[in-house]
Every structure is written in C-alpha cells, then in structure tokens.
PDB file of N, CA and C in Angstrom:
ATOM      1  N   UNK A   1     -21.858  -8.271  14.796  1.00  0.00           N
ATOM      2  CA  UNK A   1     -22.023  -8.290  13.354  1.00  0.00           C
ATOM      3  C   UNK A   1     -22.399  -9.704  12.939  1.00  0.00           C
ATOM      4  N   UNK A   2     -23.228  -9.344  11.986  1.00  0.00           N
ATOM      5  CA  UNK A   2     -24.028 -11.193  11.357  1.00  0.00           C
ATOM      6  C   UNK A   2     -23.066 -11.475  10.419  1.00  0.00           C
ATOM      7  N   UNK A   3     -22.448 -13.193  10.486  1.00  0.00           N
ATOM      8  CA  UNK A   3     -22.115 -13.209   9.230  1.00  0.00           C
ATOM      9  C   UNK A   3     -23.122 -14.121   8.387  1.00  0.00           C
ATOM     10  N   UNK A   4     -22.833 -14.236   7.017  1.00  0.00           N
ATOM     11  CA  UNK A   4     -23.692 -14.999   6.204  1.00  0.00           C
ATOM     12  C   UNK A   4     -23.028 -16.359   5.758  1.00  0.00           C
ATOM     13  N   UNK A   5     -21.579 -16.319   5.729  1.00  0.00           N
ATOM     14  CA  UNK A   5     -20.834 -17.684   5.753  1.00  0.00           C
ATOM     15  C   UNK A   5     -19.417 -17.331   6.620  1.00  0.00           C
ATOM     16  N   UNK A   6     -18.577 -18.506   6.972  1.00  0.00           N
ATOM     17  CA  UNK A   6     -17.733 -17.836   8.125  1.00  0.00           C
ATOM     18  C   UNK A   6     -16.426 -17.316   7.024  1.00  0.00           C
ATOM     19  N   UNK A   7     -16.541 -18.174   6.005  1.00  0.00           N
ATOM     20  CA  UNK A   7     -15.496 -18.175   5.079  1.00  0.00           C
ATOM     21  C   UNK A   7     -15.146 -19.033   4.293  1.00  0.00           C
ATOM     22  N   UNK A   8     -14.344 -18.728   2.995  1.00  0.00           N
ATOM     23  CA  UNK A   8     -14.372 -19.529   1.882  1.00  0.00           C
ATOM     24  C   UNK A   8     -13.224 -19.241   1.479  1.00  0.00           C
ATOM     25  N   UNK A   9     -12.707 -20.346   0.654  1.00  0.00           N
ATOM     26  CA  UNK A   9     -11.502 -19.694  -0.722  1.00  0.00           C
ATOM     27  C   UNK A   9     -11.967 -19.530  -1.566  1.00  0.00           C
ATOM     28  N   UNK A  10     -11.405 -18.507  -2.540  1.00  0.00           N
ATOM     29  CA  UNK A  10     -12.546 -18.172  -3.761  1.00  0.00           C
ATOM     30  C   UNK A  10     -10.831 -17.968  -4.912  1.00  0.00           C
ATOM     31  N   UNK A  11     -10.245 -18.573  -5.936  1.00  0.00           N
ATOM     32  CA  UNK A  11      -9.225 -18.533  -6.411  1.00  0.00           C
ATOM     33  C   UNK A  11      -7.955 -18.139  -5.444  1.00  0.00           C
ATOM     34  N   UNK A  12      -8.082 -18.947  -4.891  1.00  0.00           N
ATOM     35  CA  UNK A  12      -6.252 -19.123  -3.632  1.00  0.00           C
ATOM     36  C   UNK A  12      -6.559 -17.822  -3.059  1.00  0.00           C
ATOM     37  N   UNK A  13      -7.540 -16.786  -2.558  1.00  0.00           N
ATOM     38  CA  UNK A  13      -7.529 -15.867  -2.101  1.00  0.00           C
ATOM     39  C   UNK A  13      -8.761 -16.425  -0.844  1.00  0.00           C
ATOM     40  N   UNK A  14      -8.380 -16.145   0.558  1.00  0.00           N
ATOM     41  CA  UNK A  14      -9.464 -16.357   1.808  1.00  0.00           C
ATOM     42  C   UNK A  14     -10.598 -15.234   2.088  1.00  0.00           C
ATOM     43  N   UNK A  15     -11.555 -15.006   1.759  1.00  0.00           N
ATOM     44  CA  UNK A  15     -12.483 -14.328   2.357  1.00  0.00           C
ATOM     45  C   UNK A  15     -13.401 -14.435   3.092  1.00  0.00           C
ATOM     46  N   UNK A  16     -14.152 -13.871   3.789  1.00  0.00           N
ATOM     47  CA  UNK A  16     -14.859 -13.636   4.862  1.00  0.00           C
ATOM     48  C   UNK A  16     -15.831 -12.719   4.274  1.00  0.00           C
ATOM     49  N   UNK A  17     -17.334 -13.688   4.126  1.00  0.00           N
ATOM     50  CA  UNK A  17     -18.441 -12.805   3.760  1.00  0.00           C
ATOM     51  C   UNK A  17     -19.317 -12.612   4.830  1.00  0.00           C
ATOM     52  N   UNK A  18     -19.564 -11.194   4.735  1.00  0.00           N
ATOM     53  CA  UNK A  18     -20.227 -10.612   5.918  1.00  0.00           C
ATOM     54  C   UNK A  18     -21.656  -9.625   5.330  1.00  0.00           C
ATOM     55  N   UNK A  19     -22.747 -10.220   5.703  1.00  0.00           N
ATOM     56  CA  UNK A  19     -23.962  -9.842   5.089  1.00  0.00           C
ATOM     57  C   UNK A  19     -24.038  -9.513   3.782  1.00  0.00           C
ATOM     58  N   UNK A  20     -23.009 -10.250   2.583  1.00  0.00           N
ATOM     59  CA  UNK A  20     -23.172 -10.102   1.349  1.00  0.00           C
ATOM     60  C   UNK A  20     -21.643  -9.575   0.979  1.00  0.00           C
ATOM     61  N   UNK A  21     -21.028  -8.930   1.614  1.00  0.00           N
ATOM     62  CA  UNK A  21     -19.895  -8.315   1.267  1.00  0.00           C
ATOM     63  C   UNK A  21     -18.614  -9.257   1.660  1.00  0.00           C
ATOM     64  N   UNK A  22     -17.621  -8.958   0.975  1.00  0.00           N
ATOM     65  CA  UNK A  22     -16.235 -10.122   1.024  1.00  0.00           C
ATOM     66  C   UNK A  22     -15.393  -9.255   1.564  1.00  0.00           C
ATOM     67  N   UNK A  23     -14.699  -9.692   3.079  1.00  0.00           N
ATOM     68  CA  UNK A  23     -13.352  -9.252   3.420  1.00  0.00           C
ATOM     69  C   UNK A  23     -12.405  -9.995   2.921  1.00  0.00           C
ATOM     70  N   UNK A  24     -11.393  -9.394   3.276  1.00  0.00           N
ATOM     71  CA  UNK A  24      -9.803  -9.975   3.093  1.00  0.00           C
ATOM     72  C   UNK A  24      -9.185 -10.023   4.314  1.00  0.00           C
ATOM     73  N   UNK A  25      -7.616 -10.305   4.010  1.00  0.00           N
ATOM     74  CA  UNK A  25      -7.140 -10.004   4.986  1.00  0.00           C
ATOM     75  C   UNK A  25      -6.119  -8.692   5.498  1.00  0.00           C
ATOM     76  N   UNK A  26      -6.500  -7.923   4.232  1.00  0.00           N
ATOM     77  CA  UNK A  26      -6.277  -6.230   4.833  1.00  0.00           C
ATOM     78  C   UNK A  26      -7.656  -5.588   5.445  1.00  0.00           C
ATOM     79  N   UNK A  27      -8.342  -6.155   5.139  1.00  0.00           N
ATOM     80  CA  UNK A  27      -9.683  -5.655   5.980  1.00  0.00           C
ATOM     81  C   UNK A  27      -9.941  -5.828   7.365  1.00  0.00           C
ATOM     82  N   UNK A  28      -9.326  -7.131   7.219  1.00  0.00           N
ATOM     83  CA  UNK A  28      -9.282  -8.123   9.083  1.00  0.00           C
ATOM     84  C   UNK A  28      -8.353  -7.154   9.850  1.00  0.00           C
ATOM     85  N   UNK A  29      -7.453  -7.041   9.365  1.00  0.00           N
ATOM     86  CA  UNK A  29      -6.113  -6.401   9.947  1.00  0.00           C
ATOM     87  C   UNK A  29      -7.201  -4.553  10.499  1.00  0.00           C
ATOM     88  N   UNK A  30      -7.421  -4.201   9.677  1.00  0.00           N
ATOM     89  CA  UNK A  30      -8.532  -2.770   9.980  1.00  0.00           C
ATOM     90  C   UNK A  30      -8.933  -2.759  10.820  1.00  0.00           C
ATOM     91  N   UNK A  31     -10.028  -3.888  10.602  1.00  0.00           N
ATOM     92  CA  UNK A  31     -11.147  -4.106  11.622  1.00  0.00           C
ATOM     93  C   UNK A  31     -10.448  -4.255  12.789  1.00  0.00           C
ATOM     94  N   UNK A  32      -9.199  -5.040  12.914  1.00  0.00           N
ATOM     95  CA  UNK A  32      -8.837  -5.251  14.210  1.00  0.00           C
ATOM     96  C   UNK A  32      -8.030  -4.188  14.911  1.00  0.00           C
ATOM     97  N   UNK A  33      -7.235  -3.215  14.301  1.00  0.00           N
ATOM     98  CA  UNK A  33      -7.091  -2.088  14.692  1.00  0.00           C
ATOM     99  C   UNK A  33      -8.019  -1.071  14.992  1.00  0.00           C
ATOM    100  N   UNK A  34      -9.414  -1.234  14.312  1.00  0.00           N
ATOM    101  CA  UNK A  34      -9.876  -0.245  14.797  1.00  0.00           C
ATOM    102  C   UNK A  34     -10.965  -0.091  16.275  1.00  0.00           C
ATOM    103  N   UNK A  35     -10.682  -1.706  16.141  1.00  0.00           N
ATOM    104  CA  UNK A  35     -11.071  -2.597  17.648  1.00  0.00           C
ATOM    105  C   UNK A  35     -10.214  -2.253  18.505  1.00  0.00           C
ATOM    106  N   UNK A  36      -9.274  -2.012  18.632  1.00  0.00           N
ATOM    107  CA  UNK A  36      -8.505  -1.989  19.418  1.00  0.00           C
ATOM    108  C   UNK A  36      -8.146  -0.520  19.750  1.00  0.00           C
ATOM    109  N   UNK A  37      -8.433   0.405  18.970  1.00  0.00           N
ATOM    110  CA  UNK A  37      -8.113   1.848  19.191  1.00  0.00           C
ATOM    111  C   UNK A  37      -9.536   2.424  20.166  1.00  0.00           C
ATOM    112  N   UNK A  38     -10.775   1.395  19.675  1.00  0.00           N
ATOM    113  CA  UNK A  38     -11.976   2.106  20.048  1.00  0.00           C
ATOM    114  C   UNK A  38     -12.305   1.270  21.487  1.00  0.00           C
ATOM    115  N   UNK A  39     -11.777   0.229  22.158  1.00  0.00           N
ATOM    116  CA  UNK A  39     -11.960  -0.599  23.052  1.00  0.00           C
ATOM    117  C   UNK A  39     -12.340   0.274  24.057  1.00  0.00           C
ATOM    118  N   UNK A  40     -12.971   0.000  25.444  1.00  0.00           N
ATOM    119  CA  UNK A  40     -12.979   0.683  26.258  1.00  0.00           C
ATOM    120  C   UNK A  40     -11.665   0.904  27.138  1.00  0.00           C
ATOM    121  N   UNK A  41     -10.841   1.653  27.827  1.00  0.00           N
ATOM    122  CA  UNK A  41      -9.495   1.543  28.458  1.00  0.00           C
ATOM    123  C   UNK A  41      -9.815   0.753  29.763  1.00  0.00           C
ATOM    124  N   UNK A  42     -11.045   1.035  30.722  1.00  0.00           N
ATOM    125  CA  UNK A  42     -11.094   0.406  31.614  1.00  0.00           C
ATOM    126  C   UNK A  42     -11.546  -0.842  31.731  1.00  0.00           C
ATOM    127  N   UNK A  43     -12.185  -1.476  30.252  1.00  0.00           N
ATOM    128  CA  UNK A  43     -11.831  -3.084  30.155  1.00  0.00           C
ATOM    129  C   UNK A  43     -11.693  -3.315  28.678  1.00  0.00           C
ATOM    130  N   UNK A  44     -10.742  -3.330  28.618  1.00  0.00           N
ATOM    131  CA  UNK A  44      -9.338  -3.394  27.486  1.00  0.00           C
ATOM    132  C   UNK A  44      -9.955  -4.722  26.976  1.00  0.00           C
ATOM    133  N   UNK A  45      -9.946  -5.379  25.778  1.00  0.00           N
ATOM    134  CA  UNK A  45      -9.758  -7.427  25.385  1.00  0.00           C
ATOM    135  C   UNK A  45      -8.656  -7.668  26.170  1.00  0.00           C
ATOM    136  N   UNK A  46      -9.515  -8.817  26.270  1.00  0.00           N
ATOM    137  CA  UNK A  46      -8.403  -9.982  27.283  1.00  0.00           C
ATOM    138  C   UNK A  46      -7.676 -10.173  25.956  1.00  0.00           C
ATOM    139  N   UNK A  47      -6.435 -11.046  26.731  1.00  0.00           N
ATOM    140  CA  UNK A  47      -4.995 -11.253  25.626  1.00  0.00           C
ATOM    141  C   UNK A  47      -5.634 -12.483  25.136  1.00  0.00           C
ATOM    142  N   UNK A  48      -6.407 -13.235  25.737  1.00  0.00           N
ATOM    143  CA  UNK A  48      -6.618 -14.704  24.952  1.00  0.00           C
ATOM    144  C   UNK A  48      -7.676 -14.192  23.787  1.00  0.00           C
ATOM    145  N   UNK A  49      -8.819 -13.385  23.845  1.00  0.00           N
ATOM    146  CA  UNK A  49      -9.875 -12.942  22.674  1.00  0.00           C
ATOM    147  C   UNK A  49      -8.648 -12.849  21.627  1.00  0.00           C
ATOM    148  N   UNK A  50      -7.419 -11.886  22.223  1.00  0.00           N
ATOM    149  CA  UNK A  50      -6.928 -10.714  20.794  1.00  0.00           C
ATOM    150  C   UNK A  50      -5.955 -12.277  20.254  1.00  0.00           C
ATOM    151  N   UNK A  51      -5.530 -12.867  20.829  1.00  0.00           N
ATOM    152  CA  UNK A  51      -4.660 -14.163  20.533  1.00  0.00           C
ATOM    153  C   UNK A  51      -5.934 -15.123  19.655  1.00  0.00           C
ATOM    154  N   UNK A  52      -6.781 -15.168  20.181  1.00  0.00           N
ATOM    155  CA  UNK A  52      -7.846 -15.993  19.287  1.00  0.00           C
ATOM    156  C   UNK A  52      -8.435 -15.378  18.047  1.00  0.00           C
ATOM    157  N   UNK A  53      -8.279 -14.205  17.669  1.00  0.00           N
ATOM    158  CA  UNK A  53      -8.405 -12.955  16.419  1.00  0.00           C
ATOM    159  C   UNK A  53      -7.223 -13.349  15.504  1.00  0.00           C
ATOM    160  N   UNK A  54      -5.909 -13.324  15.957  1.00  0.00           N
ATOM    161  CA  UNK A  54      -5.107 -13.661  15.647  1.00  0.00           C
ATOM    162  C   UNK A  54      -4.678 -14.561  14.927  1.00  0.00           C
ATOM    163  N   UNK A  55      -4.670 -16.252  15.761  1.00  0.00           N
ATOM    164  CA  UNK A  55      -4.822 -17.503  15.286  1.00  0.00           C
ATOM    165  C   UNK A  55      -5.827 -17.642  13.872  1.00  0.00           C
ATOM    166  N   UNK A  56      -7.180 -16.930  14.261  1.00  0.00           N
ATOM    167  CA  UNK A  56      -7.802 -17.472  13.203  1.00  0.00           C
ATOM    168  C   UNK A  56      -7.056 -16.858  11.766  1.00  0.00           C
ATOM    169  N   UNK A  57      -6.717 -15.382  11.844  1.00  0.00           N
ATOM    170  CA  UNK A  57      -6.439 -15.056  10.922  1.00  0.00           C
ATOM    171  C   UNK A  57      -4.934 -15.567  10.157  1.00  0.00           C
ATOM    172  N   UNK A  58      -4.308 -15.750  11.221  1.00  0.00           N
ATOM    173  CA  UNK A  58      -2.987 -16.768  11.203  1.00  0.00           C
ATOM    174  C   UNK A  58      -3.905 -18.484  10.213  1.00  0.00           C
ATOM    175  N   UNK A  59      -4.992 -18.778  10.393  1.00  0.00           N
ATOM    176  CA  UNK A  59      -5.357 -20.159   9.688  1.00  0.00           C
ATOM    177  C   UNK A  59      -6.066 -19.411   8.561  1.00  0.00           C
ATOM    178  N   UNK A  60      -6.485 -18.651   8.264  1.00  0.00           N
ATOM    179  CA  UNK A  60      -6.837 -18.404   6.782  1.00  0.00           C
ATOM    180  C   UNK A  60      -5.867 -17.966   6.179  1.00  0.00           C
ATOM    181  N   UNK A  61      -4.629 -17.476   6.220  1.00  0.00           N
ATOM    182  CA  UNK A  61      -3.794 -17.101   5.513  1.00  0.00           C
ATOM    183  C   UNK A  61      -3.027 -18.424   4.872  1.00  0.00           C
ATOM    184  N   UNK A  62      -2.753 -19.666   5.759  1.00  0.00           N
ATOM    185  CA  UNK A  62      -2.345 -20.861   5.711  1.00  0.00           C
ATOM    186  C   UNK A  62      -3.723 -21.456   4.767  1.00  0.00           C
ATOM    187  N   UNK A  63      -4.602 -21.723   4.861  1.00  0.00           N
ATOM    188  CA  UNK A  63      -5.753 -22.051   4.079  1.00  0.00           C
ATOM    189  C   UNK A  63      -5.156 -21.781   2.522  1.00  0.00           C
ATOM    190  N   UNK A  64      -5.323 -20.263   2.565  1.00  0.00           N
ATOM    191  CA  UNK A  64      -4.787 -19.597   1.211  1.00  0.00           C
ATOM    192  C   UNK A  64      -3.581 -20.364   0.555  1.00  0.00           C
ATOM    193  N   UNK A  65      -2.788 -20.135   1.377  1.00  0.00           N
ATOM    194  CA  UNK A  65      -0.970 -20.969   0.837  1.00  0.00           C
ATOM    195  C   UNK A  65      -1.463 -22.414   0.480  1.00  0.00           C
ATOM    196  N   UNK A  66      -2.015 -23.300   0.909  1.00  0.00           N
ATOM    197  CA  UNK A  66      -2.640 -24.679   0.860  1.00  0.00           C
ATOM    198  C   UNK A  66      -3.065 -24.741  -0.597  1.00  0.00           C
ATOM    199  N   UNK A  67      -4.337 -23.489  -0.665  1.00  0.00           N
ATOM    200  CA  UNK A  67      -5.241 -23.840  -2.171  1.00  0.00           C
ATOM    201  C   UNK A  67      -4.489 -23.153  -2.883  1.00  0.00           C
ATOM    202  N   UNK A  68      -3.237 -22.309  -3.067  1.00  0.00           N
ATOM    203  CA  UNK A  68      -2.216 -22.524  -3.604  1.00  0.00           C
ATOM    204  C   UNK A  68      -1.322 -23.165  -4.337  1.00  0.00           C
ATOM    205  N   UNK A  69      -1.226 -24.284  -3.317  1.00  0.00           N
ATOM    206  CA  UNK A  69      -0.155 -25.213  -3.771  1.00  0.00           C
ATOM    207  C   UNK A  69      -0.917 -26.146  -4.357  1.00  0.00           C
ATOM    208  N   UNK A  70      -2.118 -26.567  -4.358  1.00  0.00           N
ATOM    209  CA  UNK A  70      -3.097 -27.566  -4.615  1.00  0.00           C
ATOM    210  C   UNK A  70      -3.905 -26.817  -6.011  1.00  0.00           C
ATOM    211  N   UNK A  71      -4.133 -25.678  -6.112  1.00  0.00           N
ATOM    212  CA  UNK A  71      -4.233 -25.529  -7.447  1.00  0.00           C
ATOM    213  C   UNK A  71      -3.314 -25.307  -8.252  1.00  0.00           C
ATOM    214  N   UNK A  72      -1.987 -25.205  -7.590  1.00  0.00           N
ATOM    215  CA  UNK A  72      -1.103 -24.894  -8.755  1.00  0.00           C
ATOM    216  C   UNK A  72      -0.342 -26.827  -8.882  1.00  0.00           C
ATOM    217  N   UNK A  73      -0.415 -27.381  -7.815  1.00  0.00           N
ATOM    218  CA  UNK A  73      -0.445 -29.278  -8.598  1.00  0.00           C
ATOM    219  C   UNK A  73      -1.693 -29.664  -9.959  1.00  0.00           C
ATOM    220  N   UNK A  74      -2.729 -29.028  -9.702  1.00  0.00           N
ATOM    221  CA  UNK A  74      -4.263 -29.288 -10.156  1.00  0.00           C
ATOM    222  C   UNK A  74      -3.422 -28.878 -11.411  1.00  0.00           C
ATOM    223  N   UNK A  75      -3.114 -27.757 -11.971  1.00  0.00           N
ATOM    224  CA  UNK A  75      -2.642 -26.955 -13.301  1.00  0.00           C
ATOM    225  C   UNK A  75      -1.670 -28.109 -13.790  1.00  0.00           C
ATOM    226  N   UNK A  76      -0.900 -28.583 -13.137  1.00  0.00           N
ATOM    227  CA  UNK A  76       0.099 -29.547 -13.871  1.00  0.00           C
ATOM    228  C   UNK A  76      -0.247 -30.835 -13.914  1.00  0.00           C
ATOM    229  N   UNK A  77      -1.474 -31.488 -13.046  1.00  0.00           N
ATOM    230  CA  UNK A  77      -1.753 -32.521 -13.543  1.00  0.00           C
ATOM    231  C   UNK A  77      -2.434 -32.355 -14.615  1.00  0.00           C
ATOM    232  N   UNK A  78      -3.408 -31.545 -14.604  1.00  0.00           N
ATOM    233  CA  UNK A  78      -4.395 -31.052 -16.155  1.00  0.00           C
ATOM    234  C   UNK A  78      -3.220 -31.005 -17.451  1.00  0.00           C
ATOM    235  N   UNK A  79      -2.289 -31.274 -17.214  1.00  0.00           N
ATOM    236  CA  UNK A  79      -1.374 -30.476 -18.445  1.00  0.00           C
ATOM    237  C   UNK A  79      -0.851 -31.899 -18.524  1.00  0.00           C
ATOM    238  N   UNK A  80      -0.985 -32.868 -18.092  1.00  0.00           N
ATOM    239  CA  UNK A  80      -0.645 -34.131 -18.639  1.00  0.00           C
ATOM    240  C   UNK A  80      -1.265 -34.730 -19.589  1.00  0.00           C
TER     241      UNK A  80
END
C-alpha cells in the first residue's frame, strides 16, 4: 500500500494518511488484525515485523499524549 505522508498530528489526534484517506489508531489496530488472521500459516510474520507494527504504533499514540500536553500549555500561555 502507497502512502502519501507517513503521518501527522492534526488537533492532539495521530493519523496516518494513506492515498488521501486518514487512519487512526482503531484502524491500525484492524488492519493489523486482519493481517494477522489472513497471513499465510506456513510463513506466519516474524515476531520482530509484528514487534516493529507495534512500537510504531506504541510512538504515535505517545506523539498524541505529547501534542496534548503542549497544546494544552499553548492554551494557558495564550490566556496570559
């Protein structure tokens, strides 16, 4: 699958645009189940791919919490 950017924050929320369209991270979670239901049995993902699926989605969720906390400082310095 092509993407068109790898990813962005767009209001404290992480997405993943993919030929025009925005995932999340209930979408990631899908996609990766449905990777995993449709895999072949006689060569399964290696544990390091599904661990590296993982991680990343483990760092955009942290991304999110970040522009979080940084727009919600941004709101109270503006209010000075």
């Amino acid at each position: 699958m092509r993407t068109s950017a790898v990813s962005q924050l767009v209001g404290g929320q992480a997405q993943v645009s993919v030929e025009g369209s925005s995932l999340g991270g209930e979408d990631f979670l899908k996609l990766m189940l449905t990777q995993l239901q449709l895999q072949d049995p006689t060569e399964p993902m290696k544990n390091s791919e599904l661990l590296q699926q993982f991680l990343a989605m483990a760092n955009i969720q942290s991304l999110e919490q970040l522009s979080g906390v940084i727009n919600g400082l941004w709101r109270i310095r503006r209010s000075f």
